[in-house]
Protein backbone atom coordinates (compact mmCIF):
# COMPACT_ATOMS: atom_id res chain seq x y z
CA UNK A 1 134.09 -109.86 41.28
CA UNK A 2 133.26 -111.36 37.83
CA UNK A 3 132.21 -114.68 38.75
CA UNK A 4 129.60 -112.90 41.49
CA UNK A 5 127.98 -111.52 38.24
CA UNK A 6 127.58 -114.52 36.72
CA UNK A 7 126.35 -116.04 39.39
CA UNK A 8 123.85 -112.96 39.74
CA UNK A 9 122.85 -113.36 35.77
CA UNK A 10 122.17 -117.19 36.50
CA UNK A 11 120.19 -116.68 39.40
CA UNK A 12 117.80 -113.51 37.31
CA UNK A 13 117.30 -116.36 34.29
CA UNK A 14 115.65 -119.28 36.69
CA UNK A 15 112.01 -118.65 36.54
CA UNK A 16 110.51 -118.18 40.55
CA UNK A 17 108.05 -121.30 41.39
CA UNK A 18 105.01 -120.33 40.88
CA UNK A 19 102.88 -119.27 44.21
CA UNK A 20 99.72 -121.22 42.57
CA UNK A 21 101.42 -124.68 42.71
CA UNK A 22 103.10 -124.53 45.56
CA UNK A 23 101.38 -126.67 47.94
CA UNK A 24 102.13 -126.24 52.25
CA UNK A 25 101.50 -129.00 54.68
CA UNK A 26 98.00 -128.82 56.70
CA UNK A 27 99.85 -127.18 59.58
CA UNK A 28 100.98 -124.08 57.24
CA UNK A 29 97.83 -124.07 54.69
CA UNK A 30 96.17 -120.54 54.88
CA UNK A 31 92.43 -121.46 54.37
CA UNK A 32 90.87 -121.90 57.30
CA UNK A 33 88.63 -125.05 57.87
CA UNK A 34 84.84 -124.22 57.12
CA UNK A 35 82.70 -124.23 60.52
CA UNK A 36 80.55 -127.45 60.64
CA UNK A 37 77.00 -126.44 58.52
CA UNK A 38 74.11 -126.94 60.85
CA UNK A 39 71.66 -129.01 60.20
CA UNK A 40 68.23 -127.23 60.70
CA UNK A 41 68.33 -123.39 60.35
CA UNK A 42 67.57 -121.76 63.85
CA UNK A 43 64.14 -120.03 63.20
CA UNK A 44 63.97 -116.22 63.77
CA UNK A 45 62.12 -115.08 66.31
CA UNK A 46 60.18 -111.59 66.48
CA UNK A 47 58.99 -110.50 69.96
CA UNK A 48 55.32 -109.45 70.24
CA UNK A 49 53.43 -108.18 73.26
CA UNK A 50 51.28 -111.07 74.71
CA UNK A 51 47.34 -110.52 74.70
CA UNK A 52 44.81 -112.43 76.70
CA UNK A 53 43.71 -116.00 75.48
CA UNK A 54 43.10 -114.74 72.04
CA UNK A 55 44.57 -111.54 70.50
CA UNK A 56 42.00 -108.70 70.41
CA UNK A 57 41.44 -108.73 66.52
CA UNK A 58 41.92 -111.52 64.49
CA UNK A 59 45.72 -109.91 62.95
CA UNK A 60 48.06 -111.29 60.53
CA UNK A 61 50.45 -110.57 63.08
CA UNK A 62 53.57 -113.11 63.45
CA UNK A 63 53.46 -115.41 66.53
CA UNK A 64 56.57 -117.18 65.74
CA UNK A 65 57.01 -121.18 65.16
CA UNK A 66 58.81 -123.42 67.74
CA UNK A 67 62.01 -122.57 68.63
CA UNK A 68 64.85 -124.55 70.72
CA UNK A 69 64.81 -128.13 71.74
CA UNK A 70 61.27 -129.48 70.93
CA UNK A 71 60.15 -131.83 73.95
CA UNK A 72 58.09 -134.87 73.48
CA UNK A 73 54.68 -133.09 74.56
CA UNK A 74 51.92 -131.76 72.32
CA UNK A 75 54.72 -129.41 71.36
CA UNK A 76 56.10 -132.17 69.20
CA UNK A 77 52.29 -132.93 67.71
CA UNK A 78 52.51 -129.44 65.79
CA UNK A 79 55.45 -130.67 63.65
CA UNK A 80 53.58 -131.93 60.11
CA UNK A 81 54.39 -132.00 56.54
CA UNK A 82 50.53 -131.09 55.66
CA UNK A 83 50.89 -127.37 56.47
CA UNK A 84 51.38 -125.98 52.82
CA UNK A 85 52.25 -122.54 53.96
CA UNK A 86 54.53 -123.50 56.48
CA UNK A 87 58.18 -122.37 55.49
CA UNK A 88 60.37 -122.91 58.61
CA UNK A 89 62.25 -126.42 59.07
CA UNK A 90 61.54 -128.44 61.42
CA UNK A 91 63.42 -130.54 64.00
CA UNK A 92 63.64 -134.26 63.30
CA UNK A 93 61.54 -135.88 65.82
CA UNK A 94 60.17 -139.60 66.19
CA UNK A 95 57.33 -140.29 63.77
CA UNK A 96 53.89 -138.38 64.54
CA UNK A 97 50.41 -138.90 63.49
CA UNK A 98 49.54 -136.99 60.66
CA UNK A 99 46.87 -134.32 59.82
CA UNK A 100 43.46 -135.65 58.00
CA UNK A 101 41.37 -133.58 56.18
CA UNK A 102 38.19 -132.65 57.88
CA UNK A 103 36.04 -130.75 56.14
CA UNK A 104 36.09 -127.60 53.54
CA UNK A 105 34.31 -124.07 53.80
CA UNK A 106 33.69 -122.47 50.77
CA UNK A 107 34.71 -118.81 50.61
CA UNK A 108 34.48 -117.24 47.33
CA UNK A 109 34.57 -117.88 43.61
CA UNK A 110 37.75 -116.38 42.42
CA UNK A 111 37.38 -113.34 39.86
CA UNK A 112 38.80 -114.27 36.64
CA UNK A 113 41.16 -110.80 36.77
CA UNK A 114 42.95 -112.79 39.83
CA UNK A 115 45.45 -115.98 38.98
CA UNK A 116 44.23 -119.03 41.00
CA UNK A 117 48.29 -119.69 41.15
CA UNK A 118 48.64 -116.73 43.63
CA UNK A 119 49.94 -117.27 46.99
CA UNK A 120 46.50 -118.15 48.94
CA UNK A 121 47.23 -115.54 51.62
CA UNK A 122 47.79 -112.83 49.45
CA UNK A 123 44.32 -113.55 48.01
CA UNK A 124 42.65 -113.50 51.35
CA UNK A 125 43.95 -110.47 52.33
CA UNK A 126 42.81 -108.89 49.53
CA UNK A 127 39.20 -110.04 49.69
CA UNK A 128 39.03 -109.63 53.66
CA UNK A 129 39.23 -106.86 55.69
CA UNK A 130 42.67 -106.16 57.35
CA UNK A 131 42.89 -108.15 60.26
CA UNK A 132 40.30 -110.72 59.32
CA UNK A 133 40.18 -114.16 58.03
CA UNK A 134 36.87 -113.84 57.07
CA UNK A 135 34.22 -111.49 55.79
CA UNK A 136 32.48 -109.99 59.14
CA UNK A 137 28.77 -108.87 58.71
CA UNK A 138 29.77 -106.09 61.46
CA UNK A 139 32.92 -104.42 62.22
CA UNK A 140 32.80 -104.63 65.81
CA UNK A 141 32.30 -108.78 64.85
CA UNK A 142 36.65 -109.45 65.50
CA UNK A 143 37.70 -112.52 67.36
CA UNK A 144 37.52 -110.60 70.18
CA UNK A 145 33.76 -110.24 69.95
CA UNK A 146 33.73 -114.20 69.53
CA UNK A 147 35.62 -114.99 72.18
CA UNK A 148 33.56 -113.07 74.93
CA UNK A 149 30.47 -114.56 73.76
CA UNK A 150 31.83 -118.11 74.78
CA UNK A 151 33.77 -117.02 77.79
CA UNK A 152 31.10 -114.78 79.13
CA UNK A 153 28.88 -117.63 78.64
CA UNK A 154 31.03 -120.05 80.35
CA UNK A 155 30.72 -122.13 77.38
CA UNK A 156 34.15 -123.04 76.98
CA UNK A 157 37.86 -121.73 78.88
CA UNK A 158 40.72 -120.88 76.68
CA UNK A 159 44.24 -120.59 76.97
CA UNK A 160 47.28 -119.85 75.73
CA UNK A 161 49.93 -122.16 75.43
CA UNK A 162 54.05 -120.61 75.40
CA UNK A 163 56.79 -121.29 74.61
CA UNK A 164 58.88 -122.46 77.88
CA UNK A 165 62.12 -120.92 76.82
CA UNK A 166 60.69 -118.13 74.48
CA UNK A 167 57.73 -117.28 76.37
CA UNK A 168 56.54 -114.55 73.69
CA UNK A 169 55.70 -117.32 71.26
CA UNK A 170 52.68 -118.58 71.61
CA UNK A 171 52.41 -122.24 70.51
CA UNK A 172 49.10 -123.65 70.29
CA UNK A 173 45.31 -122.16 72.47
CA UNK A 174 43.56 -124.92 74.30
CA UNK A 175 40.28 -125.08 74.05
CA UNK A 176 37.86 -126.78 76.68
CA UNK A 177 34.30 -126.89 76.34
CA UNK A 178 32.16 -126.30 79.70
CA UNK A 179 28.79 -126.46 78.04
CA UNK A 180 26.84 -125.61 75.10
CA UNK A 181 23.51 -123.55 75.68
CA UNK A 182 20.43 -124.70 74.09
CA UNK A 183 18.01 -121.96 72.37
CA UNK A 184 15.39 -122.58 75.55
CA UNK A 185 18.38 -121.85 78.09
CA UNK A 186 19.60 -119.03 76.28
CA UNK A 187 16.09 -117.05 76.01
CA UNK A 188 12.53 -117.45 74.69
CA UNK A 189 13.48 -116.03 71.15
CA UNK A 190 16.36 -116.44 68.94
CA UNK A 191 16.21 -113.13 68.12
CA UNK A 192 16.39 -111.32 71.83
CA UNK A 193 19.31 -109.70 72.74
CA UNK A 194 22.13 -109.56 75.55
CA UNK A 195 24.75 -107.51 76.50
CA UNK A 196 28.88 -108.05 77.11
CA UNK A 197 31.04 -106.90 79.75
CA UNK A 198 31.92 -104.61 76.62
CA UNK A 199 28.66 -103.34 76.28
CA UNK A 200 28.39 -104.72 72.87
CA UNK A 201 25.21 -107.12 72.07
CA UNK A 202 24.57 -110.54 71.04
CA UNK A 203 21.25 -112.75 69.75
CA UNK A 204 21.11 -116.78 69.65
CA UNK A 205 22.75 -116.81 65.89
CA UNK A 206 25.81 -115.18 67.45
CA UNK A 207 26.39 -117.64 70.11
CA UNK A 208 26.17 -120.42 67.31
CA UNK A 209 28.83 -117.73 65.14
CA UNK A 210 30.94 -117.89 67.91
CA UNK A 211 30.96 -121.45 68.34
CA UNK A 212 32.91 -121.79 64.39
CA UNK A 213 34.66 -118.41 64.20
CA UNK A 214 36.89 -118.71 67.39
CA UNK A 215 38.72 -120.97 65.58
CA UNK A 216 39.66 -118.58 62.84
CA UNK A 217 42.93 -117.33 65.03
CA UNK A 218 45.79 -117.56 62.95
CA UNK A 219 49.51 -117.23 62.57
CA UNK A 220 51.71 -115.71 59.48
CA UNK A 221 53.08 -119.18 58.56
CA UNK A 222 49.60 -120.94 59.73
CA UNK A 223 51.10 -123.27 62.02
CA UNK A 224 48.42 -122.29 64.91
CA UNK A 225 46.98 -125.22 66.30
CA UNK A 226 44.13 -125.91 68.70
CA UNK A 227 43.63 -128.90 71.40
CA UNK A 228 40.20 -129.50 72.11
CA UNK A 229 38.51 -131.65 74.39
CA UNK A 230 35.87 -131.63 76.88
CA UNK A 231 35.72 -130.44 80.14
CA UNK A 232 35.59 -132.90 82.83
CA UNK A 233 32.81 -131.47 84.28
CA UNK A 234 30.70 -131.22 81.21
CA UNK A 235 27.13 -132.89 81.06
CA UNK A 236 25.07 -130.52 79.25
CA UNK A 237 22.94 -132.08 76.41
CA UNK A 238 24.07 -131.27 72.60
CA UNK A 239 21.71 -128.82 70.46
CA UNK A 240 20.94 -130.13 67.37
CA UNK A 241 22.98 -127.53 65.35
CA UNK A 242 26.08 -129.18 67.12
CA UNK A 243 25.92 -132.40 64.90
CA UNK A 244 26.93 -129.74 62.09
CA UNK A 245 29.84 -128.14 64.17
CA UNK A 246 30.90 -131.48 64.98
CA UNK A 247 30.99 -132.53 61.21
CA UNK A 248 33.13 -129.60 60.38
CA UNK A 249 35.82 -129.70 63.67
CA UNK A 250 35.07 -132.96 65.32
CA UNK A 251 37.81 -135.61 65.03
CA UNK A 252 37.42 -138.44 61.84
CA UNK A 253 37.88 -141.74 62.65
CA UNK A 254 40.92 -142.69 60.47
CA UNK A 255 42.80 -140.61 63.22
CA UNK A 256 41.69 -142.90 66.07
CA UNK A 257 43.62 -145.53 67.32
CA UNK A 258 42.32 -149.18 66.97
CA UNK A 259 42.02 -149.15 70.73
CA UNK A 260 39.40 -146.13 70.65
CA UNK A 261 37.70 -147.81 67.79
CA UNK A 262 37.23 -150.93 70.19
CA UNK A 263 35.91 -148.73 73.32
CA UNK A 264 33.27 -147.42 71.32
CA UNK A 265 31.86 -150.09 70.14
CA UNK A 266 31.73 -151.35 73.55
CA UNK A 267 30.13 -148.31 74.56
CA UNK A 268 27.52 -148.01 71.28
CA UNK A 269 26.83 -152.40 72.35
CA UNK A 270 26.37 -152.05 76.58
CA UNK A 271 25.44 -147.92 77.00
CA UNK A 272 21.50 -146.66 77.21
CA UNK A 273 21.11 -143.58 74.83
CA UNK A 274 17.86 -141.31 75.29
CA UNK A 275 15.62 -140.38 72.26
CA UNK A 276 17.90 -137.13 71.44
CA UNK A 277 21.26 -139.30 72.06
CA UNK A 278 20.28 -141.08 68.53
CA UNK A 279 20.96 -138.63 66.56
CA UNK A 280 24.04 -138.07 67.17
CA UNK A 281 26.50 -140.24 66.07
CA UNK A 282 28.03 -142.55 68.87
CA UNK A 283 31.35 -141.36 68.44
CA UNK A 284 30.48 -138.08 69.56
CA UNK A 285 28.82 -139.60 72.87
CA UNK A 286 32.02 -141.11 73.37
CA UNK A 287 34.55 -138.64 73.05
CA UNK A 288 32.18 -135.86 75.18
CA UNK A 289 31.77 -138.56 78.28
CA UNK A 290 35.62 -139.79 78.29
CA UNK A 291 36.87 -136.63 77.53
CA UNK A 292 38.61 -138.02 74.63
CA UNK A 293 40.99 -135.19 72.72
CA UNK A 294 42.18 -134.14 69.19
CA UNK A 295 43.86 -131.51 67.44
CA UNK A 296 42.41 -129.19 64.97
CA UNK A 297 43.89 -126.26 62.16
CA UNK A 298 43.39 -125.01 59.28
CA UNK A 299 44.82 -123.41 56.15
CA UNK A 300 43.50 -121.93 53.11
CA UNK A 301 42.78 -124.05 49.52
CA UNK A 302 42.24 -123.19 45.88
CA UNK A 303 40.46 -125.14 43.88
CA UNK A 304 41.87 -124.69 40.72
CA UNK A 305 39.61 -125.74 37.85
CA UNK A 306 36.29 -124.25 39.55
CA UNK A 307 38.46 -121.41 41.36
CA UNK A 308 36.91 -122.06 44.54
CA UNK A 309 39.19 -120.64 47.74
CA UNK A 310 38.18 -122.61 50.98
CA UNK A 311 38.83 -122.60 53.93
CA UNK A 312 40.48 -126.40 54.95
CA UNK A 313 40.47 -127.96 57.81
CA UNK A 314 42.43 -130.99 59.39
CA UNK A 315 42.34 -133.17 62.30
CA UNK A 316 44.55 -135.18 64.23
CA UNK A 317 45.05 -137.81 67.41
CA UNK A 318 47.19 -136.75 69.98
CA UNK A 319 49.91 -139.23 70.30
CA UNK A 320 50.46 -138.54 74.77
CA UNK A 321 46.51 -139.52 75.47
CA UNK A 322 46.93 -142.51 77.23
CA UNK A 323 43.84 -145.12 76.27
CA UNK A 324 44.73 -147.47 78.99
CA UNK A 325 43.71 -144.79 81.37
CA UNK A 326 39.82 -144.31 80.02
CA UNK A 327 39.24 -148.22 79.24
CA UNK A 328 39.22 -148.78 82.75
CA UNK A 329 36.70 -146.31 83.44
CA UNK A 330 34.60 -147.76 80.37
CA UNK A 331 34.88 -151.47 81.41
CA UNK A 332 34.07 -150.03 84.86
CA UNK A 333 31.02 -147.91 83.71
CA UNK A 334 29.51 -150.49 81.20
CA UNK A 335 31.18 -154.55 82.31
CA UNK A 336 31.38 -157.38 80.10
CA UNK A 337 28.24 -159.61 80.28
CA UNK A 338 29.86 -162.99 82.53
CA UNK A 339 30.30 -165.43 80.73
CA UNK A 340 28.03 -168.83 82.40
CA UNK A 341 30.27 -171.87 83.28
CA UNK A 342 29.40 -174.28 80.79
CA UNK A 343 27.80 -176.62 83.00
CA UNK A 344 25.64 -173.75 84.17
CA UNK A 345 24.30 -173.92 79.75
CA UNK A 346 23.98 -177.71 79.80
CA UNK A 347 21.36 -177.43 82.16
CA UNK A 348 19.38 -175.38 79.52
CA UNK A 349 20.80 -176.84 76.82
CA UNK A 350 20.84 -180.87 76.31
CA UNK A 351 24.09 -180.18 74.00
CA UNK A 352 26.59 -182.63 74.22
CA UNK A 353 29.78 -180.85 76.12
CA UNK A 354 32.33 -181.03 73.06
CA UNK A 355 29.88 -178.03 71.50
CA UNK A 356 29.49 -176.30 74.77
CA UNK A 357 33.21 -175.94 74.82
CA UNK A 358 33.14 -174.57 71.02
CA UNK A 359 30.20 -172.37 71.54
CA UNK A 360 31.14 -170.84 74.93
CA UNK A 361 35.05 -170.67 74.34
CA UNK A 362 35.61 -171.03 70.51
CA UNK A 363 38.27 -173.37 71.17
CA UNK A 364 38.31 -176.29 68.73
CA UNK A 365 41.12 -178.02 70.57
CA UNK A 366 40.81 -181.64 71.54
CA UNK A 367 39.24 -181.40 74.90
CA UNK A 368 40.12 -182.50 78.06
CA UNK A 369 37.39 -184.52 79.66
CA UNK A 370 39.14 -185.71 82.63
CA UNK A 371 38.22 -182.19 84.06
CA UNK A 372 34.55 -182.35 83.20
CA UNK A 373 32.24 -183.87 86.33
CA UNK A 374 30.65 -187.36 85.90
CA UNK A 375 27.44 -187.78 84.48
């Protein structure tokens, strides 16, 4: 029995291995292998209750960002690094164009008592009414009141675009202009008054209102968007107050494609433009007959050393419109001039045919004379 005492006493003096440094084979280790991080966070998504093309007031009311696989439509336009405000990640997509500035709209000076480094939003919903993205001279002035002006007037047909598999976010409107009513269509004064469906009434100055505040829809995270083009159907002459909408909204030129650029200066060289076409820039003639689209939003600026908050808007081409498919209807509606064999020139020309064949092909080649007739 002695020695099993010993043996005991031995076995109490070795130390036990410490549990720290053991280390188990992958089969028997007891942390768990981390689930794969994704990539881009999922955005949340809130469900909201659907109104008609535009929301009835103009609320700060969250209309969600794109969610799920993002297809390569006008969907995938909306994804930009200019949005300032936006804070959801986007999905990695092939390269898009990018948003211009277009033009500015002063708001309001900011007070000294308010830090031009605050968030932009929270200063406009302190100097707006709730609901409103700008500073109504009427209450019953919302979006709402906007929109029926333009609709009621058949002036223009918007529409919602959704989500396909989240149907409750709304993506982008649509905007398509029908016409745009001169003050002699629209009644012998400015000044006269009509009525709405709503009962509510509108003058001359609040058609033009309309025509700039229905853009002023907006999303939390300002990733609202508008397409714009022009109906195919539309023919109506432009008011002169246009050429100012179009400065503010209308597409620049940086965002056109080197192809547009080239139609329209085949169109400004072979079209006939009436007295009031000329003063509107050709681009604009362009766009409105070939039904030529773009993409418009906006955001809020500071400006901090003059503390100017603005309202800034951006512009940009829509990467789908396919060019090929109006050049034929441009080289259709306004042909090359032929060009006159050169034989056809010699006749009114004495030039020797080595400089008919530089002037009417610009080739500088040696030329072939073996095809030329005798003479």
């Amino acid at each position: 029995m002695a020695p099993k005492k010993d043996k005991q006493k031995e076995s109490a003096k070795q130390p036990k291995p410490s549990q720290s440094l053991r280390i188990l084979p992958p089969s028997m280790s007891q942390n768990k292998p981390e689930p794969p991080r994704q990539l881009v966070p999922y955005p949340s998504c809130t469900p909201i209750s659907v109104a008609p093309p535009i929301s009835v007031a103009n609320q700060f009311s969250a209309l969600g960002s794109t969610v799920g696989h993002i297809r390569p439509s006008y969907q995938s336009t909306l994804i930009s690094s200019y949005d300032p405000f936006s804070a959801s990640s986007s999905v990695a997509l092939k390269k898009t164009s990018p948003y211009l500035p277009r033009s500015n709209f002063h708001l309001f000076v900011i007070e000294p008592n308010y830090n031009v480094n605050s968030d932009p939003v929270a200063l406009a919903r302190h100097y707006f009414p709730p609901g409103f993205h700008y500073m109504s001279p009427s209450p019953y002035k919302s979006l709402k009141y906007y929109r029926d002006i333009l609709l009621e007037t058949q002036s223009v047909e918007i529409k919602p675009i959704k989500d396909r598999d989240h149907p409750e976010i709304i993506l982008y409107h649509s905007l398509y202009i029908h016409r745009i009513i001169s003050q002699e269509s629209f009644s012998s004064h400015p000044y006269e008054l009509k009525s709405l469906k709503s009962k509510l009434q509108y003058n001359y100055s609040d058609y033009i209102e309309a025509w700039y505040s229905i853009f002023l829809h907006q999303t939390e995270d300002f990733s609202h968007s508008w397409f714009i083009n022009f109906d195919n159907k539309f023919k109506s002459p432009f008011p002169c107050w246009f050429l100012h909408w179009w400065e503010k909204h209308g597409p620049v030129d940086e965002i056109l494609p080197v192809s547009v650029h080239e139609l329209i200066r085949h169109f400004t060289k072979k079209a006939k433009f009436s007295n009031v076409d000329l003063f509107f820039p050709k681009q604009l003639l362009f766009v409105a007959r070939y039904k030529v689209p773009w993409i418009l939003k906006w955001s809020y600026k500071v400006t901090k050393d003059t503390r100017i908050f603005a309202r800034q808007f951006s512009v940009k081409w829509w990467d789908k419109f396919e060019v090929d498919r109006i050049a034929k209807y441009v080289y259709n509606d306004l042909p090359e001039d032929p060009i006159p064999h050169p034989w056809i020139l010699s006749s009114i020309f004495p030039l020797s045919r080595r400089k008919i064949q530089v002037r009417v092909t610009g080739n500088c080649s040696p030329v072939d004379h073996s095809s030329f007739p005798n003479g």
